[in-house]
C-alpha atoms as a PDB file:
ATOM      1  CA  UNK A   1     -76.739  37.265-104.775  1.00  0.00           C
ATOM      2  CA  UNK A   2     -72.892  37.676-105.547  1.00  0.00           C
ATOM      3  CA  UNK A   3     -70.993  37.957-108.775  1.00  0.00           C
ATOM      4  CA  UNK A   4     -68.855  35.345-108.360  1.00  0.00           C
ATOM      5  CA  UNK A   5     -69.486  31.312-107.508  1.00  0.00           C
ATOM      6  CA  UNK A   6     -65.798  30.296-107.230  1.00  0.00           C
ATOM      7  CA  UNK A   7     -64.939  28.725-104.174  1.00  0.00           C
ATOM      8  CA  UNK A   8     -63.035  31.712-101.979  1.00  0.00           C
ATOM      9  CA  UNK A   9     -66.373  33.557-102.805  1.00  0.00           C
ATOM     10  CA  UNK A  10     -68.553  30.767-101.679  1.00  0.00           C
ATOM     11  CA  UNK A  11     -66.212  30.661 -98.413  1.00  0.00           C
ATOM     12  CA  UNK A  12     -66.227  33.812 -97.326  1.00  0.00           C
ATOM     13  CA  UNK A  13     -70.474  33.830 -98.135  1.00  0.00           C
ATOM     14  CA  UNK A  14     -70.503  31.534 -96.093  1.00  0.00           C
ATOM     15  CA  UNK A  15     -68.383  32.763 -92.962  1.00  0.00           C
ATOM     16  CA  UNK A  16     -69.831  36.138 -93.576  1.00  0.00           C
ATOM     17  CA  UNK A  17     -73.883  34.617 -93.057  1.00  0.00           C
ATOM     18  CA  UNK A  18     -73.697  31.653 -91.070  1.00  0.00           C
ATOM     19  CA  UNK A  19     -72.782  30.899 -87.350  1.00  0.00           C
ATOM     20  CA  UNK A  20     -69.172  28.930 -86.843  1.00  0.00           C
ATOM     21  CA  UNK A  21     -70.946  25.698 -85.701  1.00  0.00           C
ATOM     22  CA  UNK A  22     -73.483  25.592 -88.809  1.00  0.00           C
ATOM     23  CA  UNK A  23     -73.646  22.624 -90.543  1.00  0.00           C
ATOM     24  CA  UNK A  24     -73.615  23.512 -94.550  1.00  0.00           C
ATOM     25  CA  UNK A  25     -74.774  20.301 -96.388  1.00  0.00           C
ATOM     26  CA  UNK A  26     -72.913  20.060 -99.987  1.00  0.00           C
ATOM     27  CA  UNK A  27     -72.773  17.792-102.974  1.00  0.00           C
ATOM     28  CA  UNK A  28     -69.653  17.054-103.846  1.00  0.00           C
ATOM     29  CA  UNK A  29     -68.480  20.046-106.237  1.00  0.00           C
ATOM     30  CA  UNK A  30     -65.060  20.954-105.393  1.00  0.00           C
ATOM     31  CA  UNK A  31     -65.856  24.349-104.477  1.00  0.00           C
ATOM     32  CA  UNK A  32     -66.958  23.402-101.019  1.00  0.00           C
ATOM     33  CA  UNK A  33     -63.924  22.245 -99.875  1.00  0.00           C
ATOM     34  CA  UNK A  34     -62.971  25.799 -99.069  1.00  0.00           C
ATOM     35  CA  UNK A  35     -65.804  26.035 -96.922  1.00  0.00           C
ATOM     36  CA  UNK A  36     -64.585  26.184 -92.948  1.00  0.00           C
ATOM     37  CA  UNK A  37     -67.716  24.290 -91.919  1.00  0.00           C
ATOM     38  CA  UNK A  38     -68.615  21.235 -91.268  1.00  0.00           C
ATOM     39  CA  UNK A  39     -70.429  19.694 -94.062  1.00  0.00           C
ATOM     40  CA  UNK A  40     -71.544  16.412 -94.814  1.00  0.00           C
ATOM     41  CA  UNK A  41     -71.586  15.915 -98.437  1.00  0.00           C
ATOM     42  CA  UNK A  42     -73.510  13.733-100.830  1.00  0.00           C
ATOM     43  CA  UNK A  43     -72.689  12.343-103.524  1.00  0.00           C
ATOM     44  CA  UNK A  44     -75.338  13.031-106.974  1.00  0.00           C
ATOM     45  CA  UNK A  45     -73.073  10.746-109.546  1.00  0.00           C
ATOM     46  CA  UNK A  46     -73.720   7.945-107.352  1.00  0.00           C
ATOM     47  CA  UNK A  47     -77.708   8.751-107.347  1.00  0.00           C
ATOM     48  CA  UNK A  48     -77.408  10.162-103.832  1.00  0.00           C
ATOM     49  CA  UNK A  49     -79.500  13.525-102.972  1.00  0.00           C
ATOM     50  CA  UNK A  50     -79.529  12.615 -99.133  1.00  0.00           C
ATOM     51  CA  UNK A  51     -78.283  10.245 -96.467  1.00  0.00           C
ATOM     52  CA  UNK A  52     -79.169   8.897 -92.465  1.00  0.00           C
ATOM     53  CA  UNK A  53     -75.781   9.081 -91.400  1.00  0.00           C
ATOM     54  CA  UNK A  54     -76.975   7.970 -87.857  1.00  0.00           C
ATOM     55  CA  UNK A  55     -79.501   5.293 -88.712  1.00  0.00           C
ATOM     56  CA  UNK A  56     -82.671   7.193 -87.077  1.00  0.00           C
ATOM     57  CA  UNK A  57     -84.166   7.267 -89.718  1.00  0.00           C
ATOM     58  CA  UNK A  58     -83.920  10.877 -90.430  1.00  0.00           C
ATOM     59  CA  UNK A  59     -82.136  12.005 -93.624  1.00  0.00           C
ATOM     60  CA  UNK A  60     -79.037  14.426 -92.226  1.00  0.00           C
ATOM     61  CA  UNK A  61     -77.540  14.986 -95.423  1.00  0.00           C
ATOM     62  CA  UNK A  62     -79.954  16.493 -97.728  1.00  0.00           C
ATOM     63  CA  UNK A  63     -79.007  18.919-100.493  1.00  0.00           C
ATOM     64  CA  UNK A  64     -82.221  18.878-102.952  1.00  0.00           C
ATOM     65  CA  UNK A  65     -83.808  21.791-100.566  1.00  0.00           C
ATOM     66  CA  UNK A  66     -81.947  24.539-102.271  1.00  0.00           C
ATOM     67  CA  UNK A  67     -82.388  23.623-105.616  1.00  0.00           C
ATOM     68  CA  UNK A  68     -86.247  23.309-104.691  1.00  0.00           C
ATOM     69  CA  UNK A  69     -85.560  27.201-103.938  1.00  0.00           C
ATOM     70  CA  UNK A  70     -84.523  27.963-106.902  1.00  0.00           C
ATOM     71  CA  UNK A  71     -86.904  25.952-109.101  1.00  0.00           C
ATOM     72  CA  UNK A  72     -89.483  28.139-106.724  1.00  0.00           C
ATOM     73  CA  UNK A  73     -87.476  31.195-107.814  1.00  0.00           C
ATOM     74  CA  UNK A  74     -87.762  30.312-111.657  1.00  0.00           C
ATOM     75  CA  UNK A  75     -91.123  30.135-111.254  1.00  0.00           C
ATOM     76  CA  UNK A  76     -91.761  33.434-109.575  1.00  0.00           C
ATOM     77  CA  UNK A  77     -90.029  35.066-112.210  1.00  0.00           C
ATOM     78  CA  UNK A  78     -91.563  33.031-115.471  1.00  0.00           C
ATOM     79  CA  UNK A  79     -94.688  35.782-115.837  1.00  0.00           C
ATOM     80  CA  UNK A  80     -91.981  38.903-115.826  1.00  0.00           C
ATOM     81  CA  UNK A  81     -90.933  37.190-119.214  1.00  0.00           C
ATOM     82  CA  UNK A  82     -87.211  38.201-117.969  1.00  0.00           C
ATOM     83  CA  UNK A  83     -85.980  40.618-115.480  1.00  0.00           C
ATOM     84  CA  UNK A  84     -82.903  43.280-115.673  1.00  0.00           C
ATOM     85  CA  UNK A  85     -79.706  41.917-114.175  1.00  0.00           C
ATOM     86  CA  UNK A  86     -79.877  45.193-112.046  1.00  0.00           C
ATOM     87  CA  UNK A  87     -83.450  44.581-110.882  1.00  0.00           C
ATOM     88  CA  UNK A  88     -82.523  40.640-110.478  1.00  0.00           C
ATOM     89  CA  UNK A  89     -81.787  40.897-106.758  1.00  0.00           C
ATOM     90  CA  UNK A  90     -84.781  43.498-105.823  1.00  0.00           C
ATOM     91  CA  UNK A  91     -87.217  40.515-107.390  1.00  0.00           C
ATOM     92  CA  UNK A  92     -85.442  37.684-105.453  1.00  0.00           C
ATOM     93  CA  UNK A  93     -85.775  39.223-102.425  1.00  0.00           C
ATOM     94  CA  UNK A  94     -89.655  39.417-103.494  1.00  0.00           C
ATOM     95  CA  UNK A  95     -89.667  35.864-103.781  1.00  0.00           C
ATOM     96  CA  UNK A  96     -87.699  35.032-100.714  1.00  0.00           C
ATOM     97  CA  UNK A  97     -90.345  37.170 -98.779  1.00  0.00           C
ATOM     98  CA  UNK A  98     -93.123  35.356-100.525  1.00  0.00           C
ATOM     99  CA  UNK A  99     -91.543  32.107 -99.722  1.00  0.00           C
ATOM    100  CA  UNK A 100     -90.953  33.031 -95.854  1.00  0.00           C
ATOM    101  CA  UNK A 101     -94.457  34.637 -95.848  1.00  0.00           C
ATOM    102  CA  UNK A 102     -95.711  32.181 -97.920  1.00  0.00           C
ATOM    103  CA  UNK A 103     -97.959  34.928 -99.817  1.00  0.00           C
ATOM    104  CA  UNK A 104     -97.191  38.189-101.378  1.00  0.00           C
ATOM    105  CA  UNK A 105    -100.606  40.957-100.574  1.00  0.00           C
ATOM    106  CA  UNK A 106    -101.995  43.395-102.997  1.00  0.00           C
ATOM    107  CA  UNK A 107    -100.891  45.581 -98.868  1.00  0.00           C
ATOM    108  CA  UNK A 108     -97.811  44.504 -99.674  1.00  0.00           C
ATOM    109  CA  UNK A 109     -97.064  45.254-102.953  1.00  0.00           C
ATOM    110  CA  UNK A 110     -98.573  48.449-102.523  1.00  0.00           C
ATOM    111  CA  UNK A 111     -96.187  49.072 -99.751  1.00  0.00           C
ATOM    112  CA  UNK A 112     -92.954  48.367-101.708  1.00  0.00           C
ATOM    113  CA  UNK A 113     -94.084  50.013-104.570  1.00  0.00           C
ATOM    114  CA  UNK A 114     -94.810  53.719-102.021  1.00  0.00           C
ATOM    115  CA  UNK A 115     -91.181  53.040-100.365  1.00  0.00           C
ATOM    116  CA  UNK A 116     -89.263  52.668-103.734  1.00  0.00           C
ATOM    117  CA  UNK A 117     -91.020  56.208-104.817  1.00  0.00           C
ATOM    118  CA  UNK A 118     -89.822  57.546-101.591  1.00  0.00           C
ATOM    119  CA  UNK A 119     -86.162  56.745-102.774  1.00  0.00           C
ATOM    120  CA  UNK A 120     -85.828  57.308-106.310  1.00  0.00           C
END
């Protein structure tokens, strides 16, 4: 998370967590242009969420992934009935670890819960 979603934000995000040959796939919001990247954009106004540049067959330019993230993310959080903007990031990283795990355990849980008495 970052406080800020203007484009010299965004561009230094992205130089600061991705490799200099990364491909970042984009819509077309202007923001991205300040991105040092390559990145293949689509183009949502004209109905487009992804693309076969090469003709294979296989869709190079997709951009729907991310927002599937955060739909997942929305979802995670819907039962906490809202979170504290200071808490926000501790429960996305939850999420994200749910989503790479693909399961949170009661283990877990249980775990976080004994390392965050441990620091406050």
């Amino acid at each position: 998370m970052c406080e800020h979603t203007d484009g010299k934000t965004l561009k230094q995000h992205v130089q600061s967590y991705t490799k200099p040959k990364a491909i970042c796939y984009t819509d077309e919001w202007q923001g991205y242009n300040q991105v040092e990247r390559t990145h293949p954009t689509v183009c949502h106004r004209q109905h487009e969420w992804a693309r076969d540049d090469d003709g294979d067959g296989v869709r190079e330019v997709p951009t729907n992934t991310i927002e599937g993230l955060w739909t997942t993310a929305r979802n995670f959080l819907r039962p906490f009935r809202g979170v504290h903007k200071e808490y926000l990031k501790n429960y996305l990283a939850m999420c994200e670890h749910r989503i790479n795990l693909k399961r949170i355990t009661p283990k877990f849980t249980a775990q976080l819960v004994a390392k965050h008495q441990l620091i406050t």
